[in-house]
Protein backbone atom coordinates (compact mmCIF):
# COMPACT_ATOMS: atom_id res chain seq x y z
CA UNK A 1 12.05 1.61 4.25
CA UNK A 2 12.90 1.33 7.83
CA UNK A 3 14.94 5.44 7.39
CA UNK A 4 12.06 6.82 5.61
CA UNK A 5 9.14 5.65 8.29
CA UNK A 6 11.32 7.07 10.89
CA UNK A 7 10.64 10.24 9.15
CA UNK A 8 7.27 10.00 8.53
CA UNK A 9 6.76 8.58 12.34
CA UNK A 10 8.68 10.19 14.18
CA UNK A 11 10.02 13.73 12.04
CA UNK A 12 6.55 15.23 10.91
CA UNK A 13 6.97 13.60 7.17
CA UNK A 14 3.92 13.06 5.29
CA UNK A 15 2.83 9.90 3.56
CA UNK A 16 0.77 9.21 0.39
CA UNK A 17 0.33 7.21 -2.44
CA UNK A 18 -0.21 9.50 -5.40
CA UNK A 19 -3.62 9.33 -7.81
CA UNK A 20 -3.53 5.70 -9.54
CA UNK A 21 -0.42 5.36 -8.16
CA UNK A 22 0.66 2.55 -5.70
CA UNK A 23 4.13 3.56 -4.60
CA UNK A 24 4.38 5.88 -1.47
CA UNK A 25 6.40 8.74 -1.27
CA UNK A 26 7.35 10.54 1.90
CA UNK A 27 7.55 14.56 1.63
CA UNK A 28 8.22 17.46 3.80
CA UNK A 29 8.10 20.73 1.79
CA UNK A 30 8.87 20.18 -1.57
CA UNK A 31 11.39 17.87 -0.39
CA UNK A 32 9.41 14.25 -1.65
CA UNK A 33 10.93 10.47 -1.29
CA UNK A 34 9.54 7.77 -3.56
CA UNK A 35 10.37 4.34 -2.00
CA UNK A 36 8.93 0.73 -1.44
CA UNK A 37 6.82 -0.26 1.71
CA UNK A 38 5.93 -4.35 2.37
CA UNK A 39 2.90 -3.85 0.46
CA UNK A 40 4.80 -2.95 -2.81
CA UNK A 41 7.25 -5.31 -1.86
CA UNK A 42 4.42 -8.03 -2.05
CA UNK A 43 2.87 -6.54 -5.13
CA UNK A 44 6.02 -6.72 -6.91
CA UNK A 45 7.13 -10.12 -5.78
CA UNK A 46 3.64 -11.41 -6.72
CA UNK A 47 3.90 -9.68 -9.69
CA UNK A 48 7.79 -11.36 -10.54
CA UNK A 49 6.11 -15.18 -9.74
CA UNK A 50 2.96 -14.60 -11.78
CA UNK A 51 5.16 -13.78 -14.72
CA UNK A 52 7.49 -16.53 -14.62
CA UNK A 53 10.60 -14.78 -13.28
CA UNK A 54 13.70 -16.45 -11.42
CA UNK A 55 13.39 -14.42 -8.31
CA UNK A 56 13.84 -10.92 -6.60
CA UNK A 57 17.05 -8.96 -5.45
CA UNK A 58 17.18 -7.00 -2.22
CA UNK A 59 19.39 -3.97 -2.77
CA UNK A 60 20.17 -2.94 1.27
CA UNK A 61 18.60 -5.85 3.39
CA UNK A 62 19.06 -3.70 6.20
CA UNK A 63 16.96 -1.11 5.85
CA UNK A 64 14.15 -4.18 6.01
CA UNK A 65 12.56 -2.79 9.99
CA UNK A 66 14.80 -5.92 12.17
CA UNK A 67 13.40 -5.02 15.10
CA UNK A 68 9.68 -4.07 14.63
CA UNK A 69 10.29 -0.14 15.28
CA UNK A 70 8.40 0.16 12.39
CA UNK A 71 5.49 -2.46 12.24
CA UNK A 72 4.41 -4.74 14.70
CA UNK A 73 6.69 -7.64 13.09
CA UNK A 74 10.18 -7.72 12.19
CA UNK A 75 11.28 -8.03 8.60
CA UNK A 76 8.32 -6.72 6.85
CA UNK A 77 9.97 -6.63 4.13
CA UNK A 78 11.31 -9.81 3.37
CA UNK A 79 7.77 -11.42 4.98
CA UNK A 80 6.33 -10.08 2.00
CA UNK A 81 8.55 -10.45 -0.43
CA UNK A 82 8.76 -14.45 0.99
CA UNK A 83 5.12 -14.47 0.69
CA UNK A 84 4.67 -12.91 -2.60
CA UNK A 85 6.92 -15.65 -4.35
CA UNK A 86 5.69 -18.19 -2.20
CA UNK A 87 2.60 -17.90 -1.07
CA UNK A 88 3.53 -18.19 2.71
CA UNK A 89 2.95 -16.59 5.73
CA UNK A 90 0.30 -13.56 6.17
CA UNK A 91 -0.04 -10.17 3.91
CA UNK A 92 1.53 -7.22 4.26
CA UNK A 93 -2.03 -6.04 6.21
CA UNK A 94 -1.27 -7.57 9.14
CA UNK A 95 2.09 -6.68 9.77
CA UNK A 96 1.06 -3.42 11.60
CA UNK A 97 2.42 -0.97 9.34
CA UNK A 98 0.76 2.11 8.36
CA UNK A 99 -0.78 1.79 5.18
CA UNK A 100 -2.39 4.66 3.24
C-alpha cells in the first residue's frame, strides 16, 4: 500500500477501481498494479467476521503507511482491518486517504 500511493502521489501513477470492481489498481502505461487500500482492507475483514472466520493475516505489515505520508492517520491499514473484525474505531473514510 504505502509503495504503490507513493506512486500514484507523488510519480504521476493513476488510480482506479475498475467497472464492478472494488480493488484499485495503480497504472502508468500499460504497466497496471492491483493491490489493497484500507477500504478493501475493511471490506475484507468485515467480510472474514461476517462469515465466521478465525481472523486475518497481514503478509508485509510494513508497507501499512507508519507515519501518515499517506493518509492523515498512521496505520490505515491495520485501523481497518481492527475495525472490520471488531467493530472499533472509525472507517476507512476518515482516515484521509484518497479514495476513488
Amino acid at each position: 500500500f504505502l509503495d504503490l500511493s507513493d506512486l500514484v502521489k507523488n510519480k504521476g501513477w493513476k488510480k482506479e477501481r475498475p467497472t464492478g470492481g472494488k480493488d484499485p489498481i495503480a497504472y502508468n502505461g500499460n504497466v497496471w498494479l492491483g493491490y489493497d487500500d484500507p477500504y478493501q482492507a475493511y471490506d475484507k475483514s468485515k467480510w472474514v467476521k461476517d462469515n465466521g472466520f478465525g481472523g486475518i493475516i497481514v503478509w508485509e505489515v510494513g508497507q501499512d503507511d507508519t507515519q501518515g505520508s499517506c493518509c492523515a492517520v498512521k496505520f490505515p491499514m491495520l485501523r481497518a482491518i481492527n475495525n472490520g473484525l471488531f467493530g472499533t474505531g472509525k472507517g476507512p473514510e476518515t482516515y484521509g486517504c484518497e479514495h476513488k
